[in-house]
C-alpha atoms as a PDB file:
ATOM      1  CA  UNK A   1       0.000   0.000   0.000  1.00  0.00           C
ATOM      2  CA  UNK A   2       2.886   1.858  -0.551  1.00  0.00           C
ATOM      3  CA  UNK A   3       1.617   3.797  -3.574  1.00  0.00           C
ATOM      4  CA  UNK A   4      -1.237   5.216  -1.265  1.00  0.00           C
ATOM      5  CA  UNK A   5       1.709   7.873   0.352  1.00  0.00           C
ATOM      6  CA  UNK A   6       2.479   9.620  -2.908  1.00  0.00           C
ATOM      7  CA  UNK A   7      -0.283  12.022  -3.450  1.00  0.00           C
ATOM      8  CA  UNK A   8       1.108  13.155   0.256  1.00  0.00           C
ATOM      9  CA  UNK A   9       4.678  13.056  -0.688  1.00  0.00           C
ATOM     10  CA  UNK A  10       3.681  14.925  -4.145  1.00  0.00           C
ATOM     11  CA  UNK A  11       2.196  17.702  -1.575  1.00  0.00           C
ATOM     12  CA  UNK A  12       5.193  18.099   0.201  1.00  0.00           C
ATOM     13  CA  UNK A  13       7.406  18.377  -2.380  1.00  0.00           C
ATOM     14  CA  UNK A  14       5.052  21.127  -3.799  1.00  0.00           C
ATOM     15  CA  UNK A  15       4.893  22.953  -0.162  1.00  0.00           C
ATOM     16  CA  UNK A  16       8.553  23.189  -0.682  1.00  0.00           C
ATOM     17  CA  UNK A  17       8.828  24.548  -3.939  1.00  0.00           C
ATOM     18  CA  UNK A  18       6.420  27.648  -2.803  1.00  0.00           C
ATOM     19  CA  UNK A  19       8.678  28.437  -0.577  1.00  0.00           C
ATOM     20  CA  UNK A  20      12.049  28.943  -2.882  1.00  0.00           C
ATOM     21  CA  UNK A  21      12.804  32.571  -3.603  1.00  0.00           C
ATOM     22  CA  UNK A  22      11.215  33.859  -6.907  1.00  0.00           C
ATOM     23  CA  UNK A  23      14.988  34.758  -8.602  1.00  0.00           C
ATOM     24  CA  UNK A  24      15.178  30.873  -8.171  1.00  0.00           C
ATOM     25  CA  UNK A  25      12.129  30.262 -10.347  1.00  0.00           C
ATOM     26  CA  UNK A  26      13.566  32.863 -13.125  1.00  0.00           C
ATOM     27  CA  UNK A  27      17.233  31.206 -13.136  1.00  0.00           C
ATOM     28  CA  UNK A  28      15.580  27.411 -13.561  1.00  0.00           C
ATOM     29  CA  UNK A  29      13.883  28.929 -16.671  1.00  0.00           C
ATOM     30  CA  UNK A  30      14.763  29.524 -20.031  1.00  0.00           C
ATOM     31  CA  UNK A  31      16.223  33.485 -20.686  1.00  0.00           C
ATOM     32  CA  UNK A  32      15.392  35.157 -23.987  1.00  0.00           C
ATOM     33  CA  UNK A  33      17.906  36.712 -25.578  1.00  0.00           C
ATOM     34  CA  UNK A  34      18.575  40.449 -24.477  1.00  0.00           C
ATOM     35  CA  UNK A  35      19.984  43.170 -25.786  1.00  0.00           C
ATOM     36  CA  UNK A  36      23.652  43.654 -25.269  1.00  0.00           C
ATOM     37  CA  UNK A  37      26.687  45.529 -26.658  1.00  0.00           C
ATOM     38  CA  UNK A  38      28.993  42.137 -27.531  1.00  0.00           C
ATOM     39  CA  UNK A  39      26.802  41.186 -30.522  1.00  0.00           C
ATOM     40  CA  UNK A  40      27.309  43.309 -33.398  1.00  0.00           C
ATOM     41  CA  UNK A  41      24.216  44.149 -35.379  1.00  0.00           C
ATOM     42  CA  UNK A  42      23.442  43.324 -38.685  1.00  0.00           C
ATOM     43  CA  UNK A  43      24.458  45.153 -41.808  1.00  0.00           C
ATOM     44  CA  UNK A  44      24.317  44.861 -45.595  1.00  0.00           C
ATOM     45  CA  UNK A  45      25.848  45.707 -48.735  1.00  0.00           C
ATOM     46  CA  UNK A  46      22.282  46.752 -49.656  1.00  0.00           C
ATOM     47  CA  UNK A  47      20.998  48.653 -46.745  1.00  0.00           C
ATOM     48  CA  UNK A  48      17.687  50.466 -48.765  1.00  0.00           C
ATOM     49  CA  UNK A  49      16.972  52.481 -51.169  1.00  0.00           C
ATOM     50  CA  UNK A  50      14.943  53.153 -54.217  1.00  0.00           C
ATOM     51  CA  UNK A  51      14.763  50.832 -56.913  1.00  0.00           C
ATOM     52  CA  UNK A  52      12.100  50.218 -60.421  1.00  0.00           C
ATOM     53  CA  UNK A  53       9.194  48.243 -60.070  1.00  0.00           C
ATOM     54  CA  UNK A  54      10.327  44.649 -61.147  1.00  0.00           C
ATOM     55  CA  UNK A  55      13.770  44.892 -59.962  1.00  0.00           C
ATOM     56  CA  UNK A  56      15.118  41.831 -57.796  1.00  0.00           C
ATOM     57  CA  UNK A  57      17.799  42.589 -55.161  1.00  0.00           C
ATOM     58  CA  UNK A  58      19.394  39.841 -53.410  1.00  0.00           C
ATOM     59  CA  UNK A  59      19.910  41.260 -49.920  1.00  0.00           C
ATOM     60  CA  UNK A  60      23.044  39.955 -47.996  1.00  0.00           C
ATOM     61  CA  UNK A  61      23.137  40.224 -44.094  1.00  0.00           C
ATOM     62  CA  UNK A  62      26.304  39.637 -41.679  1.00  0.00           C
ATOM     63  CA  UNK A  63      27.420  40.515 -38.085  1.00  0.00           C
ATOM     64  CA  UNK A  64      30.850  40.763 -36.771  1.00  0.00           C
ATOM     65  CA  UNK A  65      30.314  38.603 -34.235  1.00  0.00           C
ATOM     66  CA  UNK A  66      31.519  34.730 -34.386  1.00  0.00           C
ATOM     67  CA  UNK A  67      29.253  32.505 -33.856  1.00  0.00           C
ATOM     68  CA  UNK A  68      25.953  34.618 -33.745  1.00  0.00           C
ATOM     69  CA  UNK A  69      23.123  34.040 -35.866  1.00  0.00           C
ATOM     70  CA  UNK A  70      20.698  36.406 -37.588  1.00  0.00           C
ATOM     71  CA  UNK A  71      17.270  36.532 -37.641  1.00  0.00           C
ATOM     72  CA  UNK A  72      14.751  38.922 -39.861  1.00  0.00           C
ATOM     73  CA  UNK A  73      11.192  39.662 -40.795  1.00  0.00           C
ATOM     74  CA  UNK A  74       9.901  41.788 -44.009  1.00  0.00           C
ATOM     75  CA  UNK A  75       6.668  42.760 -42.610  1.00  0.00           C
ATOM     76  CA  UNK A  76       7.953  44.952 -40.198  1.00  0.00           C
ATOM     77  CA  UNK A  77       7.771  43.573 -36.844  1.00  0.00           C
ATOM     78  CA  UNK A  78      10.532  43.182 -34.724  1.00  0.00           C
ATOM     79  CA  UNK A  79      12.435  39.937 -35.249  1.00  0.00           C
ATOM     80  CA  UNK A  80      13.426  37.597 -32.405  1.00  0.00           C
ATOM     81  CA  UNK A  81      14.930  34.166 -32.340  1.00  0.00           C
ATOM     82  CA  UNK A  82      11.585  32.945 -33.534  1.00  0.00           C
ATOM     83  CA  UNK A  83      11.638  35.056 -36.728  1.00  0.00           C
ATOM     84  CA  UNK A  84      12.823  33.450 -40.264  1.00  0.00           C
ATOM     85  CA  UNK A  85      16.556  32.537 -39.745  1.00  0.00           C
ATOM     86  CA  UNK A  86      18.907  33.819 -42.458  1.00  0.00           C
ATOM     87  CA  UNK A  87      20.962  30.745 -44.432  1.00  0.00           C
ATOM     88  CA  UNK A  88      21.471  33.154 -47.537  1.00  0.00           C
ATOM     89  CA  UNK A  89      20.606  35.894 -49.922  1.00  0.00           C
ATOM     90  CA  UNK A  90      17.453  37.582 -49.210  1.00  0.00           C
ATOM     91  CA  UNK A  91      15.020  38.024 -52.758  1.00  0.00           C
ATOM     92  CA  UNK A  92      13.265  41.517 -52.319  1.00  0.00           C
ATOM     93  CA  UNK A  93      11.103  42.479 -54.960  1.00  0.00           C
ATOM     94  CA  UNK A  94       7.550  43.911 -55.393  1.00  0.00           C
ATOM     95  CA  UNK A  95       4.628  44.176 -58.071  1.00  0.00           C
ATOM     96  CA  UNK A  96       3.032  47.396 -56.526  1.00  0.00           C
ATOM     97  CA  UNK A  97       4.878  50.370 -55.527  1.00  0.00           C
ATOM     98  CA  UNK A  98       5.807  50.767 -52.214  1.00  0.00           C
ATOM     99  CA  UNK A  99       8.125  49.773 -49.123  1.00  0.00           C
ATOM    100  CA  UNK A 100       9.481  46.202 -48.160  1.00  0.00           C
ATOM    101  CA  UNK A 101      11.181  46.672 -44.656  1.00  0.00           C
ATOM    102  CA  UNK A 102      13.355  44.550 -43.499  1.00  0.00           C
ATOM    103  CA  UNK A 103      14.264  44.118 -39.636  1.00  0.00           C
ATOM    104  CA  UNK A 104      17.099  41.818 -38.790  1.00  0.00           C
ATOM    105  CA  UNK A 105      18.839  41.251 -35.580  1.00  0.00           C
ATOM    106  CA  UNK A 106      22.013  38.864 -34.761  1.00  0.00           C
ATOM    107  CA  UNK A 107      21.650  36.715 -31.583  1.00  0.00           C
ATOM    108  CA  UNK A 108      24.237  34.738 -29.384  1.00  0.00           C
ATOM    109  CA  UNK A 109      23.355  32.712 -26.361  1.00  0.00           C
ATOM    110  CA  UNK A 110      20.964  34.994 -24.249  1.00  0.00           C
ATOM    111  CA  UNK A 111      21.861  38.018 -25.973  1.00  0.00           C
ATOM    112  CA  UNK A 112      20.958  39.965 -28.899  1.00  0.00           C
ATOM    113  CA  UNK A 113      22.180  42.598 -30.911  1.00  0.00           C
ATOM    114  CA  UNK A 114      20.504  46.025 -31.611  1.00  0.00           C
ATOM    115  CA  UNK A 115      17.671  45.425 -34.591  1.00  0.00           C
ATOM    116  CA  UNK A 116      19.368  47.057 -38.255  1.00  0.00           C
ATOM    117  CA  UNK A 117      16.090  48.452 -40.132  1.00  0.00           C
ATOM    118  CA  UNK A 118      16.599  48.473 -44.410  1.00  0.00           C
ATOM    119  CA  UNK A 119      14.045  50.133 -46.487  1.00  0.00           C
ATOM    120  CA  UNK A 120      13.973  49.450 -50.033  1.00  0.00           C
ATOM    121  CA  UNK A 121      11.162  51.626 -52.198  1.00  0.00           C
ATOM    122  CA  UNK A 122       9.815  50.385 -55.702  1.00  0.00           C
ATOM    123  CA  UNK A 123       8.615  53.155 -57.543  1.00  0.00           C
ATOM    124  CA  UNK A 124       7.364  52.500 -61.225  1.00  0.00           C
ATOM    125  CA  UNK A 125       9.697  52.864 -64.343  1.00  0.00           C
ATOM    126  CA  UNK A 126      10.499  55.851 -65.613  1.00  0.00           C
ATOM    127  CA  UNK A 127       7.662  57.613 -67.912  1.00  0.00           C
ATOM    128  CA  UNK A 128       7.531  60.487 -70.320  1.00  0.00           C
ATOM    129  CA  UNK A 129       5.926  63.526 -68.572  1.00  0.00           C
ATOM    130  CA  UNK A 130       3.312  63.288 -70.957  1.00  0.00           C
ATOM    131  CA  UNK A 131       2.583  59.608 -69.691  1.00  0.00           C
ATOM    132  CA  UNK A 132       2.701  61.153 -66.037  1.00  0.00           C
ATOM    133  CA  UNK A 133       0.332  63.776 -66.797  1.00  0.00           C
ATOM    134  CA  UNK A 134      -2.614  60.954 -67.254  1.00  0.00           C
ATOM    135  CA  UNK A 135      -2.185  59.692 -64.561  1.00  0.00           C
ATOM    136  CA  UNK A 136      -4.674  59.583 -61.595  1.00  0.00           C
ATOM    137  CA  UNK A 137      -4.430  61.760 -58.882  1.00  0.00           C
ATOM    138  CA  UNK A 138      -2.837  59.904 -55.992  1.00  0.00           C
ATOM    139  CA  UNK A 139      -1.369  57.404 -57.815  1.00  0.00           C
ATOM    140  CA  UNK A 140       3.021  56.862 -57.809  1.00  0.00           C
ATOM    141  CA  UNK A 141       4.977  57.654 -60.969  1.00  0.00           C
ATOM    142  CA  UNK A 142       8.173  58.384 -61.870  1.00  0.00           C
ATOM    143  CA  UNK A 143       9.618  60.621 -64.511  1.00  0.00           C
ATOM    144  CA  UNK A 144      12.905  62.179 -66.063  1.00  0.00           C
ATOM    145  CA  UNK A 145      13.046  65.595 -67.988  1.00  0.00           C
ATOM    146  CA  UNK A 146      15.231  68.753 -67.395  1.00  0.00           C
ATOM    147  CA  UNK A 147      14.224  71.403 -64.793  1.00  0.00           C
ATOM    148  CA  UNK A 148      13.320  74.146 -66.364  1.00  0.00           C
ATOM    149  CA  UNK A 149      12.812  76.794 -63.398  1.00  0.00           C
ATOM    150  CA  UNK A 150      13.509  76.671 -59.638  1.00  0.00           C
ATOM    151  CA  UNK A 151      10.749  78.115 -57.153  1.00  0.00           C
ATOM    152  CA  UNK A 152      12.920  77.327 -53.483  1.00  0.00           C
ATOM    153  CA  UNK A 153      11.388  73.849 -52.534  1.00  0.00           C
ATOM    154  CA  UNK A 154       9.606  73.397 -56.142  1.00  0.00           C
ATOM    155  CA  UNK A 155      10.653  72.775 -59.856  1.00  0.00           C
ATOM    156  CA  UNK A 156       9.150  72.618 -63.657  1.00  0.00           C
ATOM    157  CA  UNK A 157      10.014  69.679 -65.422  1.00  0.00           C
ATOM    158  CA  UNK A 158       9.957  69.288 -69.046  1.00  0.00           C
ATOM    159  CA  UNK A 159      10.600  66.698 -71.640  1.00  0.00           C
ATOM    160  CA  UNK A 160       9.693  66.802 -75.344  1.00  0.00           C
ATOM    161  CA  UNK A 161       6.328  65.313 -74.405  1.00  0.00           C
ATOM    162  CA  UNK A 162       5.148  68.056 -71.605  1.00  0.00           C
ATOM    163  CA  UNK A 163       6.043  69.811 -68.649  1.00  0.00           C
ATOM    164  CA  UNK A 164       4.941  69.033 -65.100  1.00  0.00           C
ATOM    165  CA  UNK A 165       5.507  70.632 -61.600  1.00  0.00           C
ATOM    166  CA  UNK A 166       7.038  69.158 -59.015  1.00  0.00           C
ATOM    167  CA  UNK A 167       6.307  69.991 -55.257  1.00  0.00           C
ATOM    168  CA  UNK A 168       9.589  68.600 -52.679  1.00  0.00           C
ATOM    169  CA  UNK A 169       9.093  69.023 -49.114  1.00  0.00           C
ATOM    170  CA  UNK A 170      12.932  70.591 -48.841  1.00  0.00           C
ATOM    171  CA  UNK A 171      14.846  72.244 -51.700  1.00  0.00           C
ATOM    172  CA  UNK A 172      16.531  69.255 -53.351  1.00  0.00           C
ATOM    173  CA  UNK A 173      19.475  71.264 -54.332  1.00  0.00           C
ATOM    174  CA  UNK A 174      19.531  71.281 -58.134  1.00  0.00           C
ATOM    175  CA  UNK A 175      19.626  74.059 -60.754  1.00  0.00           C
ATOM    176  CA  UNK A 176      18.168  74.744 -64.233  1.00  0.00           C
ATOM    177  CA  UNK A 177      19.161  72.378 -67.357  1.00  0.00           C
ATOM    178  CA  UNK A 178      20.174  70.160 -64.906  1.00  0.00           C
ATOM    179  CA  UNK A 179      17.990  66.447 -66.158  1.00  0.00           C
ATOM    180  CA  UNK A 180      16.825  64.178 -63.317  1.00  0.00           C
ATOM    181  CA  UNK A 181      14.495  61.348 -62.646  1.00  0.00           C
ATOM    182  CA  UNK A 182      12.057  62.246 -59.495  1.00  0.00           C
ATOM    183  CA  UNK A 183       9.066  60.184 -58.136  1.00  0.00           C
ATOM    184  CA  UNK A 184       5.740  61.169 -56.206  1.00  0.00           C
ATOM    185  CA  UNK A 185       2.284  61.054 -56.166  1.00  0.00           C
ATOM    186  CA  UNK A 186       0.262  62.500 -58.984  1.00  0.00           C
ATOM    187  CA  UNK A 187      -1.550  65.900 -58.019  1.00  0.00           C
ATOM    188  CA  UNK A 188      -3.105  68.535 -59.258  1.00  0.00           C
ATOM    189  CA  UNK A 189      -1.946  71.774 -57.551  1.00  0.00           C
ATOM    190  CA  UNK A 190      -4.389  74.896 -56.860  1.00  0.00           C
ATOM    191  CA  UNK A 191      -7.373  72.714 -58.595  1.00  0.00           C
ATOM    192  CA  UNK A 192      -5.546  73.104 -62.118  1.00  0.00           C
ATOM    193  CA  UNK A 193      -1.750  72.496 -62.200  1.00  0.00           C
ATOM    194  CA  UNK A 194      -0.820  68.863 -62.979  1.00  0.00           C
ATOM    195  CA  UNK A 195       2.156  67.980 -60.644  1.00  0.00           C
ATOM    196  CA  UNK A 196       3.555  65.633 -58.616  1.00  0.00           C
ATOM    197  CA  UNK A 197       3.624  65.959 -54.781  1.00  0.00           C
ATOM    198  CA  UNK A 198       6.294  64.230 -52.246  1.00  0.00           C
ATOM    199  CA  UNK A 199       8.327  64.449 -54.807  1.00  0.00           C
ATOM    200  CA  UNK A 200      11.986  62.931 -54.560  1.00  0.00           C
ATOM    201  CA  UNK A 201      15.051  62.727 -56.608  1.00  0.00           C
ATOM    202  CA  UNK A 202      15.625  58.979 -57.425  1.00  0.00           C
ATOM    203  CA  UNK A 203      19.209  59.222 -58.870  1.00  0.00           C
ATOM    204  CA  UNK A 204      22.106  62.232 -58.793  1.00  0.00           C
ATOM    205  CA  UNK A 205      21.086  64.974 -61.294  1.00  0.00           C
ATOM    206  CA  UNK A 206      23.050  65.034 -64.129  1.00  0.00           C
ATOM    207  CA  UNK A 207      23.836  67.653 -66.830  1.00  0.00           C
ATOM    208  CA  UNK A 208      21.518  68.477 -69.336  1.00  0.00           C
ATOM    209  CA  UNK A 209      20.213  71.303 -72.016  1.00  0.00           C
ATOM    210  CA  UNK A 210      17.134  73.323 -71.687  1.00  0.00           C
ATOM    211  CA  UNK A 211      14.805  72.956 -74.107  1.00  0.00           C
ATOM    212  CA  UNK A 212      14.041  76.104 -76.557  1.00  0.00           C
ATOM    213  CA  UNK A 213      11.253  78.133 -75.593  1.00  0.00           C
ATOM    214  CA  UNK A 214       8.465  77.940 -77.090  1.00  0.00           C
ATOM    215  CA  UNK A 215       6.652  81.066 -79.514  1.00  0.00           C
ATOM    216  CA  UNK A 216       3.339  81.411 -77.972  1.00  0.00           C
ATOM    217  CA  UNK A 217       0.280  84.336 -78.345  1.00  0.00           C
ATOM    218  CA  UNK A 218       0.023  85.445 -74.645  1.00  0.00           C
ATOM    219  CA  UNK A 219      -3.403  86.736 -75.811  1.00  0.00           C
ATOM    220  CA  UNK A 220      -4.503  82.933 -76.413  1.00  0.00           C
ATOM    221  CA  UNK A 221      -2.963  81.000 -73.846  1.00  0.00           C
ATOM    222  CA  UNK A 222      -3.777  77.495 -73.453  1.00  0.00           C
ATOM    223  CA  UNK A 223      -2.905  74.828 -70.729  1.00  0.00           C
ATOM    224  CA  UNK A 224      -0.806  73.172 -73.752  1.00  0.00           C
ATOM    225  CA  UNK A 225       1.606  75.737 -72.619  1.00  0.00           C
ATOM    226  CA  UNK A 226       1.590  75.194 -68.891  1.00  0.00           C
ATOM    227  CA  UNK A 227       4.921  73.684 -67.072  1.00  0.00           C
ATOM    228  CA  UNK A 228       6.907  74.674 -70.756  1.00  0.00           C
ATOM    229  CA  UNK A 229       9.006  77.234 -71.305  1.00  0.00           C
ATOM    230  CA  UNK A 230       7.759  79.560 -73.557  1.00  0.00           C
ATOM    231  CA  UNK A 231       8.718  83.105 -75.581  1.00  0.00           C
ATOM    232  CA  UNK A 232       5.842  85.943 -76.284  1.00  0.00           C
ATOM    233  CA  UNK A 233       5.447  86.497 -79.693  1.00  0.00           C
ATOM    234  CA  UNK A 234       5.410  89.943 -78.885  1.00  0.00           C
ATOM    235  CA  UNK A 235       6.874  92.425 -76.058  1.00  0.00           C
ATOM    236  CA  UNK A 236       5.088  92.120 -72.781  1.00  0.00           C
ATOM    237  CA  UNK A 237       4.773  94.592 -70.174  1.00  0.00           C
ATOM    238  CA  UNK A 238       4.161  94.177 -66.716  1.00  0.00           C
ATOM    239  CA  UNK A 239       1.131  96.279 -65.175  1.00  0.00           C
ATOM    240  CA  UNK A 240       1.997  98.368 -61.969  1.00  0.00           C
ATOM    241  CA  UNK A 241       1.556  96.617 -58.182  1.00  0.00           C
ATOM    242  CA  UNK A 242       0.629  93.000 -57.511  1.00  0.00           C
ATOM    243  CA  UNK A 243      -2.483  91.311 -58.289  1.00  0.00           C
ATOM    244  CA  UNK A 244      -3.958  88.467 -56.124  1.00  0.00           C
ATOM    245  CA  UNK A 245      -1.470  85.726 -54.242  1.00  0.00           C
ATOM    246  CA  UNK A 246       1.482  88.139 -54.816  1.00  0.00           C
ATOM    247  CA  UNK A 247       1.262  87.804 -59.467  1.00  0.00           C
ATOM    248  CA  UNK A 248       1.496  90.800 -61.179  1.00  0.00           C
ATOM    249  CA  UNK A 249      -0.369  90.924 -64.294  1.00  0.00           C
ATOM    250  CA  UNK A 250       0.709  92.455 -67.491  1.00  0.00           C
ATOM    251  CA  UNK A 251      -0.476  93.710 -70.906  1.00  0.00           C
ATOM    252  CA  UNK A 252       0.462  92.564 -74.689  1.00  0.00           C
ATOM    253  CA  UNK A 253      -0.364  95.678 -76.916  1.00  0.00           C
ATOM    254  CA  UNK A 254      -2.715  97.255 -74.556  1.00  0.00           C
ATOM    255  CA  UNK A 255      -4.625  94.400 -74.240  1.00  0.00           C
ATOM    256  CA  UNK A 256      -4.552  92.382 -70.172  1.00  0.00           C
ATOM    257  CA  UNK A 257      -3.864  89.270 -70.393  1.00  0.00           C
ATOM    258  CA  UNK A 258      -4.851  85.986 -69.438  1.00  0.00           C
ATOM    259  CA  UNK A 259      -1.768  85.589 -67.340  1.00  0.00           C
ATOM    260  CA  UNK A 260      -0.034  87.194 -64.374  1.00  0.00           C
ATOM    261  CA  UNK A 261       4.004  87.005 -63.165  1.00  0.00           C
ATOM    262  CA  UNK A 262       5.094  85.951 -60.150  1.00  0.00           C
ATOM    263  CA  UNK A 263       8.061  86.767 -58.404  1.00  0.00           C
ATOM    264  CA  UNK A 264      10.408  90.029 -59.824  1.00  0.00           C
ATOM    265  CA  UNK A 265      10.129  90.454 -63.321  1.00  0.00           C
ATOM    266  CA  UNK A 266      11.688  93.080 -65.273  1.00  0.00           C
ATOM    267  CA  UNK A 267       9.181  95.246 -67.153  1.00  0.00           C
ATOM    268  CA  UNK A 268       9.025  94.733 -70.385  1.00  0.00           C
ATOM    269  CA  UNK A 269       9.609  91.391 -71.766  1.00  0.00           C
ATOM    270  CA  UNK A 270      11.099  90.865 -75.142  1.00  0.00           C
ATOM    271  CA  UNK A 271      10.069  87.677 -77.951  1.00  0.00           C
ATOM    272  CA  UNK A 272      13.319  85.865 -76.755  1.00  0.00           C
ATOM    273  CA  UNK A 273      12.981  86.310 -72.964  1.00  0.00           C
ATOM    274  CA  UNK A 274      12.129  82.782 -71.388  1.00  0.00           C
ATOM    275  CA  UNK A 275       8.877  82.493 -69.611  1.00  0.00           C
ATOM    276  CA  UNK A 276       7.818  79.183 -67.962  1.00  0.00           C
ATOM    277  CA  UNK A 277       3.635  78.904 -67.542  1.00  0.00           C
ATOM    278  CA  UNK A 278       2.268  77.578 -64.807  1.00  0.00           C
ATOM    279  CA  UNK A 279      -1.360  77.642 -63.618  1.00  0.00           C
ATOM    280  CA  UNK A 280      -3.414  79.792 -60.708  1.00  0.00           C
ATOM    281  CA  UNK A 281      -6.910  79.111 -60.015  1.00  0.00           C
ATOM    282  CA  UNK A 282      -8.658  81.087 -62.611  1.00  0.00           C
ATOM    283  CA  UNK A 283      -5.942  82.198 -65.170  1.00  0.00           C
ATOM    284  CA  UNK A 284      -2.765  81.136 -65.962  1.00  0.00           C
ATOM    285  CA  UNK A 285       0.724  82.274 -64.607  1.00  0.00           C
ATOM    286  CA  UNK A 286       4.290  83.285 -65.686  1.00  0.00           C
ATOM    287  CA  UNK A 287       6.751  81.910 -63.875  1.00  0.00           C
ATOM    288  CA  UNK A 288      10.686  84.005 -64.796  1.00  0.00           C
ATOM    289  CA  UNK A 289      13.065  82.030 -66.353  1.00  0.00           C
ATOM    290  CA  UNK A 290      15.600  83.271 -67.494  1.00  0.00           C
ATOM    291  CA  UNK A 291      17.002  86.499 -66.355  1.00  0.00           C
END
């Protein structure tokens, strides 16, 4: 009858175990890995950036550390030692524009490594402004033409298909005749200027040549003309004081046109003085070019 005793003994044994110190409990258990400065975290040779829709990088990872091992996730939660373990290259690419982000972190023993964040953005390729000008409202595109005037944080943009404007949240540094390839969201600005908001430069600008102005009738404007550099077919002269939103309008031969200038202008404006149109609510504006 032996067997009868162990539910008692069983009880002891329990009594006892209630009374060990909690820090005993934690040590008997498994520790996940923490934080610490002797793993090095991951890096790559590929650490983000902006790449065509369609494009396949092969993303290495490595740590500095002997002996740890890395661990990552592409939906952007923070990876653990439960997370996909990396054996090799990691394939990044993406039918849809947008992010992939991709956490890794290196882990030894109990401890881990700081977690290395890589964003790589797929934009669509590269279309002629005049391919970017149908597009939707909202929707991502990417482009390539010389800039044509520079308004602080915002540029024209013109290829031999169209012009467009394009709205940066900082200056991005470049200058007139300069080509580059930018991405964004499709807008329209003020309820009539096609442009392209958040935009961003997706490669180094490079040199380029400004496209000749073309001869318009400032008389008969038409949005054809808007985000281009143009030339008045005859002298223009700029009416004293501002108008509305700081554009000073001007006359062609007496008559007021359909048009203002913004920003200082000098007063009369001769056929081969460079104009570049843009758009305000209800008519169409001059931007300077170039004097």
């Amino acid at each position: 009858m032996k067997h009868k005793k162990t539910p008692a003994i069983l009880l002891i044994f329990a009594m006892l175990l209630s009374l060990l110190p909690s820090a005993v409990w934690a040590a008997a258990l498994p520790a996940d890995p923490v934080i610490g400065e002797q793993v090095a975290a991951p890096t790559s040779d590929y650490p983000g950036g902006v790449y065509t829709l369609g494009t396949v990088i092969a993303v290495p990872l490595e740590t500095t550390t002997s002996g740890a091992e890395i661990y990552y996730t592409l939906d952007g939660k923070e990876p653990d030692s439960g997370s996909q373990k990396y054996t090799g290259y990691i394939m990044i690419n993406r039918t849809d524009a947008g992010n992939t982000v991709l956490k890794a972190v290196a882990i030894k023993g109990t401890e881990a490594s700081s977690v290395s964040t890589f964003t790589y953005t797929f934009v669509p390729v590269s279309l002629g402004i005049e391919d970017s000008l149908e597009a939707a409202d909202g929707e991502t595109v990417t482009t390539t033409g010389i800039v044509t005037s520079v308004d602080g944080p915002n540029l024209t943009l013109q290829d031999s298909t169209g012009g467009i404007y394009l709205m940066f949240s900082t200056a991005p540094g470049v200058t007139r005749g300069q080509e580059i390839t930018v991405f964004g969201q499709r807008a329209t600005y003020r309820e009539s200027l096609p442009s392209i908001s958040g935009a961003a430069l997706m490669y180094k600008p490079s040199a380029g040549a400004l496209p000749s102005p073309e001869t318009v009738d400032f008389t008969a404007l038409t949005d054809a003309s808007l985000n281009r550099l143009v030339a008045p077919t005859d002298p223009l002269f700029a009416m004293d004081g501002e108008g509305n939103d700081g554009f000073t309008n001007i006359t062609q031969n007496g008559e007021t046109l359909p048009a203002k200038l913004q920003g200082p202008v000098k007063d009369t404006l001769e056929p081969d003085d460079e104009l570049n149109i843009t758009s305000g609510k209800e008519t169409v504006s001059a931007f300077g070019g170039g004097w």
